[in-house]
N, C-alpha and C. Protein backbone atom coordinates (compact mmCIF):
# COMPACT_ATOMS: atom_id res chain seq x y z
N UNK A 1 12.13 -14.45 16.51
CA UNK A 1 11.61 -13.17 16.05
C UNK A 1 10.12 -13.33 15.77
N UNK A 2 8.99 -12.20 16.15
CA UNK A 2 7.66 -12.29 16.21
C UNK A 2 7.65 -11.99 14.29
N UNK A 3 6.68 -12.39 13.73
CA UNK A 3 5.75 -12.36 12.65
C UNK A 3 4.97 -10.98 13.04
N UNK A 4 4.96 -9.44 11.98
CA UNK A 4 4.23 -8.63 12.17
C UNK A 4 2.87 -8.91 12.43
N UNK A 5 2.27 -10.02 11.73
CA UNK A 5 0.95 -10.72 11.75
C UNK A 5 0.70 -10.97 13.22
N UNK A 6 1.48 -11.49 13.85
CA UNK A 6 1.86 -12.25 15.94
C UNK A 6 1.50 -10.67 16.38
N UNK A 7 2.19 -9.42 15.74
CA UNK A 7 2.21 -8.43 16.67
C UNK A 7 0.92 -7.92 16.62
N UNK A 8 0.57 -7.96 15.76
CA UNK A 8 -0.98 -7.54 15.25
C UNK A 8 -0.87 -5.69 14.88
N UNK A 9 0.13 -5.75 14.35
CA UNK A 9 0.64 -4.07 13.92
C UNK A 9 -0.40 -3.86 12.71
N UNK A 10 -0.45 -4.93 12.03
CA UNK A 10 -1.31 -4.55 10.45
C UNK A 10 -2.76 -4.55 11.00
N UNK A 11 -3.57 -4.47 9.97
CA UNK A 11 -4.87 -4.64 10.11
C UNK A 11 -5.22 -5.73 9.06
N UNK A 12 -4.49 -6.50 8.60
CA UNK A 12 -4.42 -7.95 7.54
C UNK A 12 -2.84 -7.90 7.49
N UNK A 13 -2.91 -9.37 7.87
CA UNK A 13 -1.91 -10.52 7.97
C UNK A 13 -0.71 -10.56 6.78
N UNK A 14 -1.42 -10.40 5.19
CA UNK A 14 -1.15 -10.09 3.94
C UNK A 14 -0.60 -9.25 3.40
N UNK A 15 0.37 -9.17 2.88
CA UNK A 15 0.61 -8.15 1.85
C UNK A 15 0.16 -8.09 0.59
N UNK A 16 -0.42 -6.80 0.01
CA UNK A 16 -0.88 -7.44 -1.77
C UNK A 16 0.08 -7.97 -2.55
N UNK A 17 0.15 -8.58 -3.46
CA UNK A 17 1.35 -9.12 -4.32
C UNK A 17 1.76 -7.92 -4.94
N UNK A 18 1.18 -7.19 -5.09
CA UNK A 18 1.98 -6.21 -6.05
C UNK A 18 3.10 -5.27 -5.26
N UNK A 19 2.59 -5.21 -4.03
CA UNK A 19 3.68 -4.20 -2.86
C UNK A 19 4.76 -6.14 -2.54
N UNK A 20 5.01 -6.97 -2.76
CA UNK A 20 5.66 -7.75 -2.68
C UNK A 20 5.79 -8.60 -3.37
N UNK A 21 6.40 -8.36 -4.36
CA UNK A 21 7.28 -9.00 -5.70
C UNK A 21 7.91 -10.19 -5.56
N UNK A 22 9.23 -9.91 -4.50
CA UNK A 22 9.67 -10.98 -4.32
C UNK A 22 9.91 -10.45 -2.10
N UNK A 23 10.48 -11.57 -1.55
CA UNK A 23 11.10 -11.45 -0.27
C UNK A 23 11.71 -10.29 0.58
N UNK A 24 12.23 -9.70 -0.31
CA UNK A 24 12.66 -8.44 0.19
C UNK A 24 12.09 -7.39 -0.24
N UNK A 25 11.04 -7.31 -0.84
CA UNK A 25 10.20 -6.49 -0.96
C UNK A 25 8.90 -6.69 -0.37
N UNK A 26 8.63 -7.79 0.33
CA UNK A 26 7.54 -8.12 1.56
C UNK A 26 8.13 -7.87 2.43
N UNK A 27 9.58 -8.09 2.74
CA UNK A 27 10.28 -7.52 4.21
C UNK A 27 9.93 -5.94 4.34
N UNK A 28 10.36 -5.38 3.63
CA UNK A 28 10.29 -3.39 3.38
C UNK A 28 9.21 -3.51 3.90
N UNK A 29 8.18 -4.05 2.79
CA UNK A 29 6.59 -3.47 3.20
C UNK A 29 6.23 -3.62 4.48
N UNK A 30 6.07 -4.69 5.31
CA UNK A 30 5.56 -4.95 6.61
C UNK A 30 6.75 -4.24 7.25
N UNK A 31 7.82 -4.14 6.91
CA UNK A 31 8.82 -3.03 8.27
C UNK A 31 8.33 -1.62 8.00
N UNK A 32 7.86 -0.94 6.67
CA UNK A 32 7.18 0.38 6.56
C UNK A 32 6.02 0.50 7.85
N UNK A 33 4.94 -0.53 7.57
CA UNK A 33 4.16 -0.58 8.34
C UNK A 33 3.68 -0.65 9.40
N UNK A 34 5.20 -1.51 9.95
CA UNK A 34 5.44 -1.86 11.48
C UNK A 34 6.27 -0.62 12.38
N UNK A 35 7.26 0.30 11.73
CA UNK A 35 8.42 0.66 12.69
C UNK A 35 7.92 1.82 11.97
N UNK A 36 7.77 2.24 11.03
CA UNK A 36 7.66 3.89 10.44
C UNK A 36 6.52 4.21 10.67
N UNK A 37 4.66 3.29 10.89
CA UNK A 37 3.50 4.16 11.07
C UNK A 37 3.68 3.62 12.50
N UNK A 38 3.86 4.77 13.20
CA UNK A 38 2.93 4.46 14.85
C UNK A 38 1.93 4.83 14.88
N UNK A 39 1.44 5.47 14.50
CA UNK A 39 -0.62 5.52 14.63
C UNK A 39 -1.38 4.34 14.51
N UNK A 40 -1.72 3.68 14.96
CA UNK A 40 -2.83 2.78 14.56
C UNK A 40 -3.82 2.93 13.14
N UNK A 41 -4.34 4.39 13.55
CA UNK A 41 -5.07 5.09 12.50
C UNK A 41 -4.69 5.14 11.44
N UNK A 42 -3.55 5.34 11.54
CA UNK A 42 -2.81 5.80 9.77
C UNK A 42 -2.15 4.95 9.61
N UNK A 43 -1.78 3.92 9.89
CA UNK A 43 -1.79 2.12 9.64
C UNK A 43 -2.22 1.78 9.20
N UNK A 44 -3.73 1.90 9.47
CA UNK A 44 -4.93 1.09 8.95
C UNK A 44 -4.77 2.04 7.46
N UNK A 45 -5.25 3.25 8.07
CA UNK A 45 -5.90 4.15 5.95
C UNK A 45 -4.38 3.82 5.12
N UNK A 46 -3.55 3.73 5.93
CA UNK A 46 -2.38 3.29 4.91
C UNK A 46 -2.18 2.07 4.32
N UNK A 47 -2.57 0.94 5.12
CA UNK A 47 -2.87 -0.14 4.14
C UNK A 47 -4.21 -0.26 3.42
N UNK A 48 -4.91 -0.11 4.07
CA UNK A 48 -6.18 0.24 2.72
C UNK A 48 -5.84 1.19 1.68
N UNK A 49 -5.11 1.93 1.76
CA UNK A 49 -4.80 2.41 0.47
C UNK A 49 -4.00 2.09 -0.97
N UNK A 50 -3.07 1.50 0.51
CA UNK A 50 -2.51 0.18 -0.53
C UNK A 50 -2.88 -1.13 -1.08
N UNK A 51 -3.97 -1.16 -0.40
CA UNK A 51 -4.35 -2.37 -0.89
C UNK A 51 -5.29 -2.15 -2.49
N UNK A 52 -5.95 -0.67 -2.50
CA UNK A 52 -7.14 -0.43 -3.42
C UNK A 52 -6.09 0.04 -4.67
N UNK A 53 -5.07 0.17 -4.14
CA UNK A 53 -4.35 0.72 -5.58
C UNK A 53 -3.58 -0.57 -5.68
N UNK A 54 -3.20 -1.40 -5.30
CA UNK A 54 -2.61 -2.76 -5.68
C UNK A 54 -3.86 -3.49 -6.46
N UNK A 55 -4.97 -3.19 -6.29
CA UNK A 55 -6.51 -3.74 -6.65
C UNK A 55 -6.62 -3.10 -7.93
N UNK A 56 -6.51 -1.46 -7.67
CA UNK A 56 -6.86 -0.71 -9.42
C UNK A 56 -5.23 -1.27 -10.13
N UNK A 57 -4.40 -1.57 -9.72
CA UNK A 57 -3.42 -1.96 -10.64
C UNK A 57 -3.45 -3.30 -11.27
N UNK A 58 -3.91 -4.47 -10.95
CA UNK A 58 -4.44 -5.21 -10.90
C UNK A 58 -5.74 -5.54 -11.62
N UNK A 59 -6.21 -4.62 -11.90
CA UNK A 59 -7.46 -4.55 -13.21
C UNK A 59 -6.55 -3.97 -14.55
N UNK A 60 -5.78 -3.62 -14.55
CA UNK A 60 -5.01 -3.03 -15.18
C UNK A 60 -3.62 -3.97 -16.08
N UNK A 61 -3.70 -5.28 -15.37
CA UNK A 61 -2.49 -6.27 -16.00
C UNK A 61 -1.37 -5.72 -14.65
N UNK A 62 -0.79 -4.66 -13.63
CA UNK A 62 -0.02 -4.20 -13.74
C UNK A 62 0.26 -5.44 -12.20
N UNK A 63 1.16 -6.05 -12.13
CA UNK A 63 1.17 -7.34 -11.20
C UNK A 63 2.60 -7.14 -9.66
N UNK A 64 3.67 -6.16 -10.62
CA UNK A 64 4.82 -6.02 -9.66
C UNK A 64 4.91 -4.48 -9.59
N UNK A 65 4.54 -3.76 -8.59
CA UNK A 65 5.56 -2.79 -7.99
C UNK A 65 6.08 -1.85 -9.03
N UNK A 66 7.48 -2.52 -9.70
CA UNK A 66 8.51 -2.42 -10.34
C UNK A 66 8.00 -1.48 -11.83
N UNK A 67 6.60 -1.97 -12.23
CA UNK A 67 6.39 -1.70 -13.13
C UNK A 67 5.00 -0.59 -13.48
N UNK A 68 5.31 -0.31 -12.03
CA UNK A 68 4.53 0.90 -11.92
C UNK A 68 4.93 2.35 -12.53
N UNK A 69 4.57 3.01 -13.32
CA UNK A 69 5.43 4.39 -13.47
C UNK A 69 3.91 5.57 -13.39
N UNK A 70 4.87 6.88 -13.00
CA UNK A 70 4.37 8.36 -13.00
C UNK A 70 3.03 8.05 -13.36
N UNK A 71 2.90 7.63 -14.85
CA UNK A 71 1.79 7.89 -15.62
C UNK A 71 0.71 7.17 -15.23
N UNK A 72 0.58 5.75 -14.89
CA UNK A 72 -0.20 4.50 -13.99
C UNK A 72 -0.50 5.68 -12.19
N UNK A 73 0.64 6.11 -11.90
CA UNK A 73 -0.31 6.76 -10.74
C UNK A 73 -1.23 8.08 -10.93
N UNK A 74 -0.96 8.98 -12.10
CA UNK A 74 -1.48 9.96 -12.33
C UNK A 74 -3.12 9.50 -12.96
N UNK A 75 -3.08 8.59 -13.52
CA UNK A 75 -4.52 8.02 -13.68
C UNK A 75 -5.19 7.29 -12.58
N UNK A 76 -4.70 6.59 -11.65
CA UNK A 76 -5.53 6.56 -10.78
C UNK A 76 -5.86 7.59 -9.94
N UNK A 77 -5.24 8.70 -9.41
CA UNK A 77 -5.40 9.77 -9.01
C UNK A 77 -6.83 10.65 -9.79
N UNK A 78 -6.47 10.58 -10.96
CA UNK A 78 -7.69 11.50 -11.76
C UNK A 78 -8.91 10.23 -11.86
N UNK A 79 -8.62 8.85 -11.77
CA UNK A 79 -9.96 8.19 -11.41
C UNK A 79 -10.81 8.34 -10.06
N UNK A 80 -9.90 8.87 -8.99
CA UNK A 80 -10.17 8.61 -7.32
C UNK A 80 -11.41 9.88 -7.75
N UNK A 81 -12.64 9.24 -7.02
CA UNK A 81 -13.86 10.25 -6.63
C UNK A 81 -13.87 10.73 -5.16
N UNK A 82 -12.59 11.23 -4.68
CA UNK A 82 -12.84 11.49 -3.27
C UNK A 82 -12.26 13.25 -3.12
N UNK A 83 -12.56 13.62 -1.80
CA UNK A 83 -12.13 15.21 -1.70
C UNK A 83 -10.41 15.04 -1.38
N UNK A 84 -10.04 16.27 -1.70
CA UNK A 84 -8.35 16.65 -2.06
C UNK A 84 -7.78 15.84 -0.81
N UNK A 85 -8.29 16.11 0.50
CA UNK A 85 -7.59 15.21 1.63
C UNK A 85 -7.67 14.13 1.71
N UNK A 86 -8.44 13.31 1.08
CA UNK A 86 -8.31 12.10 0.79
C UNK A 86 -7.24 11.68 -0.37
N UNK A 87 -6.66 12.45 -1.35
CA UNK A 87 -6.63 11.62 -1.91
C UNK A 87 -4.87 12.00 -1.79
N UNK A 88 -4.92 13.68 -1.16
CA UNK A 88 -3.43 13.90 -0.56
C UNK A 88 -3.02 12.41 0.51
N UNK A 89 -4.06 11.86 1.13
CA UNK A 89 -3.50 10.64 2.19
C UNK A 89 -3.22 9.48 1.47
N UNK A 90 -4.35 9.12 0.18
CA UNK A 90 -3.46 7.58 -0.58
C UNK A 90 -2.33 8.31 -1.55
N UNK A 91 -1.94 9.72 -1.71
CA UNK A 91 -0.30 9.69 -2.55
C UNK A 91 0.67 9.63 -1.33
N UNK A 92 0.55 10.20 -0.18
CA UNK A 92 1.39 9.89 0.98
C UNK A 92 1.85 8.70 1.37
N UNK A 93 0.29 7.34 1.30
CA UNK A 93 0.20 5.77 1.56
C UNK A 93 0.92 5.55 0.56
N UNK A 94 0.92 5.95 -0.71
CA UNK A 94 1.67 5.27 -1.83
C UNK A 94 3.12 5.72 -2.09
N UNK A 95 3.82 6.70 -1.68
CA UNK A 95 5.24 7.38 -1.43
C UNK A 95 5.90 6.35 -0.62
């Protein structure tokens, strides 16, 4: 079996630690990425999105996934300085 990394589906090799906790939660993530985005395009803004909110969670103490709630995404949302379609695309990346 190919390594998503071999297929070159991602745009980084990596998953952030926080979208992969443990094994089967790095499996999900790279099969989200691999079999559910066919765009190239929205591959890419979809892991960069995940990656900057695994980053703002991460300034934050917040290390697994698991221990993310409502209130942790509603503040990064009201931190994001970008226009409404942007930021409608990282709650979509993050769903």
């Amino acid at each position: 079996m190919f390594a998503p990394s071999q297929l070159k589906l991602l745009p980084a090799a990596s998953v952030p630690a926080l979208l992969a906790p443990d094994a089967r939660a790095k499996a999900r993530t790279l099969e989200f990425f691999t079999a559910h985005i066919r765009n190239p395009n929205t591959r890419k803004a979809y892991a960069r999105a995940g990656q900057h909110f695994a980053d703002w969670c991460a300034r934050f103490g917040i290390d697994d996934i698991r221990q993310v709630q409502p209130v942790h995404v509603a503040l990064y949302v009201e931190q994001l300085d970008l226009a409404a379609p942007s930021v409608k695309q990282r709650l979509a990346a993050l769903r």
